[in-house]
N, C-alpha and C. Protein backbone atom coordinates (compact mmCIF):
# COMPACT_ATOMS: atom_id res chain seq x y z
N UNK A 1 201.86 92.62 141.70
CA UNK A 1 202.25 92.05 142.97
C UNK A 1 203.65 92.55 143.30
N UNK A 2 203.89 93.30 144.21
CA UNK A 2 205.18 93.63 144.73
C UNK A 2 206.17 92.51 145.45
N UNK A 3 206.99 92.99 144.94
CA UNK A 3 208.35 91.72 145.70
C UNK A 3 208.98 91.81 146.95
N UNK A 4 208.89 93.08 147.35
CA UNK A 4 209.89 93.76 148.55
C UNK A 4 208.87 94.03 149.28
N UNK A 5 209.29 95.06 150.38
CA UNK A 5 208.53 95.53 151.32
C UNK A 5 207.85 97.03 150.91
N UNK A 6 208.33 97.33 149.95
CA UNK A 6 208.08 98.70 149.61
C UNK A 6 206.49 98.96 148.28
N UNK A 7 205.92 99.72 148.45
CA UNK A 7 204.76 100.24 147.69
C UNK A 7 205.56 100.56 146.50
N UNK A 8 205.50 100.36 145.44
CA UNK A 8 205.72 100.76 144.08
C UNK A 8 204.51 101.79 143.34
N UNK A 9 203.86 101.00 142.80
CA UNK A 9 202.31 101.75 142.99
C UNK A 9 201.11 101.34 143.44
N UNK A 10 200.00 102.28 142.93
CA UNK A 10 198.77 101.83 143.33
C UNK A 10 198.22 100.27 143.43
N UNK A 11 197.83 99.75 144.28
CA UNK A 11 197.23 98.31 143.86
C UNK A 11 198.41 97.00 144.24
N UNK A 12 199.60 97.70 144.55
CA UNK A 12 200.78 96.33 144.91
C UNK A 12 200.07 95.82 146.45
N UNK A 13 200.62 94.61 146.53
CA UNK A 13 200.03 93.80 147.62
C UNK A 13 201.55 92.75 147.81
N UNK A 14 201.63 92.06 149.22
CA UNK A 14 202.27 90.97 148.95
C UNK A 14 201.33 90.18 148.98
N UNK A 15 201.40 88.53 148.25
CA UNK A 15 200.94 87.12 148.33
C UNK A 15 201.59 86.08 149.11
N UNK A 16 201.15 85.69 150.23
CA UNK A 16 201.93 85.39 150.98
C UNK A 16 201.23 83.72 150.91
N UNK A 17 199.75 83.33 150.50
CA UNK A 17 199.19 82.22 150.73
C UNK A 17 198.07 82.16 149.78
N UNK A 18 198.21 81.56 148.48
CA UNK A 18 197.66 80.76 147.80
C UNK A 18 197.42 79.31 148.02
N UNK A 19 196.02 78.95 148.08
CA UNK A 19 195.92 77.12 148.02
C UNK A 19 194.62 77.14 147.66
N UNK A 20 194.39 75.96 147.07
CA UNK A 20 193.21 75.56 146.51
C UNK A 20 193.14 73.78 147.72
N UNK A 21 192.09 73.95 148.53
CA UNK A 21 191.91 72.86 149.30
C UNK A 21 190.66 72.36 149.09
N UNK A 22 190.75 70.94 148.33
CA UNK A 22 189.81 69.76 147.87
C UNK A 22 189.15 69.02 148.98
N UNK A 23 187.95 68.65 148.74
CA UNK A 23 187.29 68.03 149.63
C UNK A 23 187.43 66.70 150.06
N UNK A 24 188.26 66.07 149.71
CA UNK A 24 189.02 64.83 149.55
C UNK A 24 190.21 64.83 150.56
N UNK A 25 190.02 64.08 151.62
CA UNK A 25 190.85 63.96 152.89
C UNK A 25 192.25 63.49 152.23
N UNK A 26 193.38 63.53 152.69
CA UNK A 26 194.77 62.96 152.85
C UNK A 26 194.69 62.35 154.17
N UNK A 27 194.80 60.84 154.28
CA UNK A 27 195.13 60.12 155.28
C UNK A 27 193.45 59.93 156.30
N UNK A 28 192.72 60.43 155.53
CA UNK A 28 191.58 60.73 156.00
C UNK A 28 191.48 61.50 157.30
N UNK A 29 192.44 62.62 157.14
CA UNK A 29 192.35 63.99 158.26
C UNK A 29 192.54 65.18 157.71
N UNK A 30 193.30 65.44 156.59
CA UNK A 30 193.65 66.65 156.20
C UNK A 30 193.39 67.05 154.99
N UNK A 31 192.81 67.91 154.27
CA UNK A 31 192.08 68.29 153.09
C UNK A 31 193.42 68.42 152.29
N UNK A 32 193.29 67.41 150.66
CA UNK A 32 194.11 67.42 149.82
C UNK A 32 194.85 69.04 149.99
N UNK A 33 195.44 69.53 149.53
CA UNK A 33 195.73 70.89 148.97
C UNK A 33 196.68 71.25 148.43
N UNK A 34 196.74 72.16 147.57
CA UNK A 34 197.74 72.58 146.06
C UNK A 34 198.08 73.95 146.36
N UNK A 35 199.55 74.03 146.67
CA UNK A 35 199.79 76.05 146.75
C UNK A 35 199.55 76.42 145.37
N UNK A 36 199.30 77.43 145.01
CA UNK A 36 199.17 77.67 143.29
C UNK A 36 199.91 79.03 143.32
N UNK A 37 200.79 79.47 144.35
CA UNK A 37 201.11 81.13 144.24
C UNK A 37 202.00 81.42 142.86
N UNK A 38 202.63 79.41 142.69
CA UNK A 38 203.84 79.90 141.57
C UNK A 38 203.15 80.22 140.67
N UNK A 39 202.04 79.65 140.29
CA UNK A 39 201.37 79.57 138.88
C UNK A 39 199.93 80.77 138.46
N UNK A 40 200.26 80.99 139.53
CA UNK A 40 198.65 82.64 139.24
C UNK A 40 198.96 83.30 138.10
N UNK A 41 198.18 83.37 137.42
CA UNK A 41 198.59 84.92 136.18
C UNK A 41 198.13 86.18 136.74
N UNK A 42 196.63 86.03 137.11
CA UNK A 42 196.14 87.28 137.65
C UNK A 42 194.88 87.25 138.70
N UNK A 43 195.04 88.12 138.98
CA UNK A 43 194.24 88.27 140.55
C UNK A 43 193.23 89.14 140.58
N UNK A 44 191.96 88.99 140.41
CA UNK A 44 190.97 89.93 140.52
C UNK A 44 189.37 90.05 141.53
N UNK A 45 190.05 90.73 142.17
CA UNK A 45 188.54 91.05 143.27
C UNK A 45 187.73 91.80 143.64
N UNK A 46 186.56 91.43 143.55
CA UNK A 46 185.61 92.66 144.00
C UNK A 46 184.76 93.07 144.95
N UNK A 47 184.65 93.83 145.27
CA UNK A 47 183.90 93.91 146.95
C UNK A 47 182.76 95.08 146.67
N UNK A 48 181.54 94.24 146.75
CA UNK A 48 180.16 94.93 147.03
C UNK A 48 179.67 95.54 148.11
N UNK A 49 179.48 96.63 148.84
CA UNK A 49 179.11 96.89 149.94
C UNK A 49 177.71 96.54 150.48
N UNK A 50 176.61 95.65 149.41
CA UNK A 50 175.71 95.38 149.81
C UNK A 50 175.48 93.59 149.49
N UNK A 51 176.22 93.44 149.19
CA UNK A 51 176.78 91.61 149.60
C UNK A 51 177.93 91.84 151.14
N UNK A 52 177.30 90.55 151.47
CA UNK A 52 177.93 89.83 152.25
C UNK A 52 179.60 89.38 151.63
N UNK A 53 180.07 89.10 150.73
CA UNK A 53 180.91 88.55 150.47
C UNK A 53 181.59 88.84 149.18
N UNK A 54 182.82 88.49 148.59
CA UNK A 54 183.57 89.36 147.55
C UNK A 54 183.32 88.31 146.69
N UNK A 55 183.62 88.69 145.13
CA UNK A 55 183.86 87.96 144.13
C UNK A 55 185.23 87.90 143.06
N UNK A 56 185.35 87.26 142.72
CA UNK A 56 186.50 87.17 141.90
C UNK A 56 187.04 86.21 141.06
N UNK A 57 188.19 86.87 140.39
CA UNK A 57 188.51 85.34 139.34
C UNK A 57 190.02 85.53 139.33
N UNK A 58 190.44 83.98 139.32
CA UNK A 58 191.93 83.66 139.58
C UNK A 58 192.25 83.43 138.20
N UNK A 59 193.12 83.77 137.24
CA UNK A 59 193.72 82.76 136.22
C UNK A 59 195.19 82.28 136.08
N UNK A 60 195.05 80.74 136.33
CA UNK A 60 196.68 79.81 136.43
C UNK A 60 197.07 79.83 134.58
N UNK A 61 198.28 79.44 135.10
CA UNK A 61 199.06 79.06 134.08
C UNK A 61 199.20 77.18 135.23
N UNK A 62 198.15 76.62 133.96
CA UNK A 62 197.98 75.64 134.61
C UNK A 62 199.25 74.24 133.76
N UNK A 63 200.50 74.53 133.80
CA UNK A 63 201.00 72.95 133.40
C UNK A 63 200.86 71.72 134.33
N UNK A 64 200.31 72.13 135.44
CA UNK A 64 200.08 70.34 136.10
C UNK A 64 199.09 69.54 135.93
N UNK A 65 197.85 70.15 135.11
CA UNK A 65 196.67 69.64 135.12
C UNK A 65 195.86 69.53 136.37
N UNK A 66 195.91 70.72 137.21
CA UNK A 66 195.29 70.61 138.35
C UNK A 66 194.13 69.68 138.46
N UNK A 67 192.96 70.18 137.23
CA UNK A 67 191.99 69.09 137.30
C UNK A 67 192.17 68.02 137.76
N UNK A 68 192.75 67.63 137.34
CA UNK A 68 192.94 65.53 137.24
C UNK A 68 193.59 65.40 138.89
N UNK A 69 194.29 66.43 139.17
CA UNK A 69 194.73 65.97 140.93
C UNK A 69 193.42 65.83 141.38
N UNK A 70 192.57 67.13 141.39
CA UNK A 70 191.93 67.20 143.10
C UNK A 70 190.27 66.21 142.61
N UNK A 71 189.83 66.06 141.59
CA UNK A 71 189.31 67.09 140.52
C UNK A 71 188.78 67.97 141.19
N UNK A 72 188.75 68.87 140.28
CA UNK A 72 187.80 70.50 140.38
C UNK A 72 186.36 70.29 140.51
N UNK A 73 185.80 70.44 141.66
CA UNK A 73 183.86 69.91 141.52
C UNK A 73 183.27 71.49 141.89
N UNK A 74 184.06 71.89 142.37
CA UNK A 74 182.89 73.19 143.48
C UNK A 74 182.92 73.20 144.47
N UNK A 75 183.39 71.97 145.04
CA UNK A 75 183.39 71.92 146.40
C UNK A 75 184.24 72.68 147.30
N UNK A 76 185.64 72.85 146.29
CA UNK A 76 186.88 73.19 146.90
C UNK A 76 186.99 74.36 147.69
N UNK A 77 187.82 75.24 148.30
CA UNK A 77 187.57 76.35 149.37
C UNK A 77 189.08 76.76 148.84
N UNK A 78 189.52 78.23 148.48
CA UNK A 78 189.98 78.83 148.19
C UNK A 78 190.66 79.59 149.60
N UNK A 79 192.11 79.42 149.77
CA UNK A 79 192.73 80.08 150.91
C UNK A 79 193.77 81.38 149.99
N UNK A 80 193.34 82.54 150.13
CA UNK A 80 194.13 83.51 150.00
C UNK A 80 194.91 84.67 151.07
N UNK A 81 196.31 85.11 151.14
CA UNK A 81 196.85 85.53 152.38
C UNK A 81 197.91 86.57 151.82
N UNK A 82 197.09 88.29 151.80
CA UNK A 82 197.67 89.18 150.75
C UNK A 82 197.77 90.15 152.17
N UNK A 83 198.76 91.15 151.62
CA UNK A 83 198.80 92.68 152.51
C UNK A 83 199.56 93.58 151.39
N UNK A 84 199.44 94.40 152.15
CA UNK A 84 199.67 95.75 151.45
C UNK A 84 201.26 95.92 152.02
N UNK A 85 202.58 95.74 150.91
CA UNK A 85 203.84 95.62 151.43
C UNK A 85 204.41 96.62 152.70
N UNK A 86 204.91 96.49 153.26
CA UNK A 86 205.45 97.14 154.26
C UNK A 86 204.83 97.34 155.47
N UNK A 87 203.73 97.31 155.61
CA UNK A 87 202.69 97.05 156.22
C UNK A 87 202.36 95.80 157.37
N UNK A 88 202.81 96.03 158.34
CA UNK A 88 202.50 94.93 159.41
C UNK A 88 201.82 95.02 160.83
N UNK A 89 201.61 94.64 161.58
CA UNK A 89 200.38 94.21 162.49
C UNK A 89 199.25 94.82 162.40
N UNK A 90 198.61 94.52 161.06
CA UNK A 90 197.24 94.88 161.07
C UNK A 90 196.72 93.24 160.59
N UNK A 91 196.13 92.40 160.73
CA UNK A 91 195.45 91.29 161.08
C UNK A 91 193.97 91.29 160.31
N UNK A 92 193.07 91.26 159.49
CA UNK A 92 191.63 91.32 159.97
C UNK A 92 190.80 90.16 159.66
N UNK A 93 191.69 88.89 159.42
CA UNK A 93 191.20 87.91 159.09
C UNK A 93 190.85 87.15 160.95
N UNK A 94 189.87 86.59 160.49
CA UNK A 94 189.07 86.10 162.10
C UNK A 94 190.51 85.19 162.04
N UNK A 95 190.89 84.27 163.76
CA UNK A 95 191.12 82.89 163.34
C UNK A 95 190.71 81.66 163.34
């Protein structure tokens, strides 16, 4: 993961939006949610050209016990918000 604006090498990105959002309302309007950007170890994704959709696996350095906040069921929806450093007005997320 790059820090600056600049490409170092192959594969740098910035992380601009990590959250893990639970199905469990706050105030009964707004979906619990946990930034996790401090705590990621590693980031891995893959993109099939004959799926619909990517796969991947996150691993935390978990000291808060995330479990026990949200708990973890399946339900939860994963918000990620990466670019390629230096790199700006290209967009391709719907809104």
């Amino acid at each position: 993961m790059a820090n600056d604006n600049r490409i170092i090498r192959p594969g740098d990105y910035s992380l601009t939006k990590a959250e893990i959002l639970s199905y469990r309302l706050v105030d009964g309007e707004k979906p619990f949610t946990i930034d996790i950007r401090g705590i990621i170890a590693t980031i891995s994704l893959t993109e099939n050209i004959e799926n619909p959709f990517m796969e991947g696996v996150i691993q935390l350095y978990d000291a808060n016990d995330i479990r026990t906040l949200l708990p973890i069921t399946g339900l939860e929806r994963l918000h990620l918000r990466f670019n390629t450093p230096g790199v700006s007005g290209v967009n391709a997320v719907a809104p």
